[in-house]
N, C-alpha and C. Protein backbone atom coordinates (compact mmCIF):
# COMPACT_ATOMS: atom_id res chain seq x y z
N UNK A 1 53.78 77.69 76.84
CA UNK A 1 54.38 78.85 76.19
C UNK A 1 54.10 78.80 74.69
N UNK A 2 53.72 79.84 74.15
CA UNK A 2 53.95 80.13 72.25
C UNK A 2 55.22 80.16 72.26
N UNK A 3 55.06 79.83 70.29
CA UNK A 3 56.49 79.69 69.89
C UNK A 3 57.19 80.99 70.36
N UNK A 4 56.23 82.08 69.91
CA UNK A 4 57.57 83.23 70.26
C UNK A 4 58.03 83.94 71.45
N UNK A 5 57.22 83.69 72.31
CA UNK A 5 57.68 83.36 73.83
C UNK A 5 59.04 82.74 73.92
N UNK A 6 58.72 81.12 74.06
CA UNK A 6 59.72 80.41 74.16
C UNK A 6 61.17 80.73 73.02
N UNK A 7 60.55 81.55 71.81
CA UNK A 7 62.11 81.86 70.65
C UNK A 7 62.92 83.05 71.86
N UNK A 8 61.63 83.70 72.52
CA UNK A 8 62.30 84.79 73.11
C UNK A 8 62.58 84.67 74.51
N UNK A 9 62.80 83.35 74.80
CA UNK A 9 63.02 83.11 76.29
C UNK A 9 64.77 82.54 76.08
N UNK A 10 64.43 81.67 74.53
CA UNK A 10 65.85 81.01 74.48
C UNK A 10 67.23 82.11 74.02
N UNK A 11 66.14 82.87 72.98
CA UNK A 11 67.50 83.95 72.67
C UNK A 11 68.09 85.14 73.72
N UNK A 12 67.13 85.19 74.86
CA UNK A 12 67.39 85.66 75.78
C UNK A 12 68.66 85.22 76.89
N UNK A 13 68.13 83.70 77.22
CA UNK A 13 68.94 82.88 78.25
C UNK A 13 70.49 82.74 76.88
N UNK A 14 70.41 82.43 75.94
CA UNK A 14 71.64 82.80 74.92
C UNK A 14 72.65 84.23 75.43
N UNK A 15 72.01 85.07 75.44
CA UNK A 15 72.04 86.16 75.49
C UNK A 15 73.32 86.31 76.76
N UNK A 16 72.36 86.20 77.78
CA UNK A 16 72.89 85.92 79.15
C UNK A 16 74.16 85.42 79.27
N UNK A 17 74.41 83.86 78.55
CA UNK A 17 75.45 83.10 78.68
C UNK A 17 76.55 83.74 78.02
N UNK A 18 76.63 84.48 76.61
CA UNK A 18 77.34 85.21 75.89
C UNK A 18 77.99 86.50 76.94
N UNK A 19 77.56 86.85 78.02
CA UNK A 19 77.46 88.27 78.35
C UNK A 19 78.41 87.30 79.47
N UNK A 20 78.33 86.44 80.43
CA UNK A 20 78.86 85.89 81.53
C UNK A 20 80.35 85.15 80.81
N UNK A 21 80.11 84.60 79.40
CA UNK A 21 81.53 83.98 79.21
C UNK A 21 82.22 85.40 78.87
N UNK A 22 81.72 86.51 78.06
CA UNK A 22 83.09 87.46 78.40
C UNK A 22 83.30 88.06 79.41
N UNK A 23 82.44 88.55 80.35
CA UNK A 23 82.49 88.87 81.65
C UNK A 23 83.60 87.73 82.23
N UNK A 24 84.13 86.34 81.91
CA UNK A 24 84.79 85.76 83.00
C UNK A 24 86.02 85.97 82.14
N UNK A 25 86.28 85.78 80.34
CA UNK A 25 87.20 86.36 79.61
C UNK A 25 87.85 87.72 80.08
N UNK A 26 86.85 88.56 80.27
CA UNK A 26 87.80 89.92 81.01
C UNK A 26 88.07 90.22 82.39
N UNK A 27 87.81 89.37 82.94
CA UNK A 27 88.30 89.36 84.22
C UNK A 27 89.92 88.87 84.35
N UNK A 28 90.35 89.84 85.23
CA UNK A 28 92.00 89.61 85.30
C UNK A 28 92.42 88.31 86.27
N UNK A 29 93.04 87.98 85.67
CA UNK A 29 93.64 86.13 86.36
C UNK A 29 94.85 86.74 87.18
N UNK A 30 94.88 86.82 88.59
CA UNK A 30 95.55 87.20 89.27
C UNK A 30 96.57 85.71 89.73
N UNK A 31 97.70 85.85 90.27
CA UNK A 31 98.92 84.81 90.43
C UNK A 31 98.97 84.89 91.92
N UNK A 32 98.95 83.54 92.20
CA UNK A 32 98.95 83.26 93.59
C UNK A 32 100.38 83.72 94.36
N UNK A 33 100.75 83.61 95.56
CA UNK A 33 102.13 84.13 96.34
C UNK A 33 102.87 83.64 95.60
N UNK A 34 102.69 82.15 95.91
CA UNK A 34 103.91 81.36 95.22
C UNK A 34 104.00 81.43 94.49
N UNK A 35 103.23 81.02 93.22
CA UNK A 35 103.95 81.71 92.02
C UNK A 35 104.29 82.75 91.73
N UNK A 36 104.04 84.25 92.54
CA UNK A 36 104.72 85.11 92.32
C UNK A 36 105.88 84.91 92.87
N UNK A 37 106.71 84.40 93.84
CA UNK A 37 107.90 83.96 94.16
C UNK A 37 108.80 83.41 93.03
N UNK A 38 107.97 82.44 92.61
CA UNK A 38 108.47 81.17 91.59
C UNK A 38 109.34 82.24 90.25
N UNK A 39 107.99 83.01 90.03
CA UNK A 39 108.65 83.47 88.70
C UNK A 39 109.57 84.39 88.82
N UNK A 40 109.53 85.49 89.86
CA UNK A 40 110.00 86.44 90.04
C UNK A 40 111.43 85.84 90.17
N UNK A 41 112.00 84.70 90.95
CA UNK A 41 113.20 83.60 91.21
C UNK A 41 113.58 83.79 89.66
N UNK A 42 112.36 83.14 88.69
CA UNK A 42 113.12 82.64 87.22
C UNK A 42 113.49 83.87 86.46
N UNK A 43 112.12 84.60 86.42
CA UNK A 43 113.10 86.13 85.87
C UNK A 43 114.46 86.60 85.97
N UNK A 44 114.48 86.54 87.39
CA UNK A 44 116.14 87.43 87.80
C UNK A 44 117.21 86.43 86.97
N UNK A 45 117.04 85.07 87.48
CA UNK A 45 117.92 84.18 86.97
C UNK A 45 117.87 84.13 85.60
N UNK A 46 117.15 84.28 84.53
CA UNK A 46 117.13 84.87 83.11
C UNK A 46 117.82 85.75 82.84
N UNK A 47 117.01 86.74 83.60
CA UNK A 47 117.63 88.10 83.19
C UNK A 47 119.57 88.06 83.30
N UNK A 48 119.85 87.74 84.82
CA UNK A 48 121.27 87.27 84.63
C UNK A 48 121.73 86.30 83.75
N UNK A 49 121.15 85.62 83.34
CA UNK A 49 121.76 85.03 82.14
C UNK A 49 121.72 85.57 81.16
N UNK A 50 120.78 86.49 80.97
CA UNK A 50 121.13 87.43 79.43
C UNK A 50 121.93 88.23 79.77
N UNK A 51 122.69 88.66 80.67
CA UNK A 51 123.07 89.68 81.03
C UNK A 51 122.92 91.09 81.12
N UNK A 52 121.24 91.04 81.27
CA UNK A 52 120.24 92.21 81.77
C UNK A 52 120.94 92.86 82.82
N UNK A 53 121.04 91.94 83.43
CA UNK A 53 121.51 92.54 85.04
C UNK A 53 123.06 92.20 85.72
N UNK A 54 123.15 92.59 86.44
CA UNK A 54 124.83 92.57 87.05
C UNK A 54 124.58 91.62 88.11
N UNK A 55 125.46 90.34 88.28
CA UNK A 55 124.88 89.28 89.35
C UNK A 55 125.68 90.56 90.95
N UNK A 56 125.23 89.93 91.63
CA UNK A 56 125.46 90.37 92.63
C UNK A 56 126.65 89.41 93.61
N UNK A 57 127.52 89.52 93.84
CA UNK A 57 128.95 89.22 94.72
C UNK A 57 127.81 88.89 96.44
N UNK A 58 128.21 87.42 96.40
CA UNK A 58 127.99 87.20 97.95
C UNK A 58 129.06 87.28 99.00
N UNK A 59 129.30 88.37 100.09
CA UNK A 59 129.97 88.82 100.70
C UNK A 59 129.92 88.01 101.99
């Protein structure tokens, strides 16, 4: 390969890698079951402790 081949092979494959790390940056990080359980548990129990919410009477 010439130099400017190879300048334009590397700023290329550069190129590429720049384009795939924000491509995985904007991809949405979705929460598995359980932790949607987990938190959704800690929320309420927050929230009742701030007194967001009205606890609920076990009948």
């Amino acid at each position: 390969m010439r130099k400017m081949e190879l300048k334009e092979y590397r700023c290329k494959a550069r190129e590429q890698a720049m384009a795939e790390k924000r491509k995985r940056e904007k991809a949405k990080h979705t929460l598995t079951s359980a932790q949607e359980v987990s938190y959704a548990r800690d929320f309420k129990m927050a929230d009742q402790a701030g007194g967001y919410t009205a606890k609920k009477a076990r009948h």
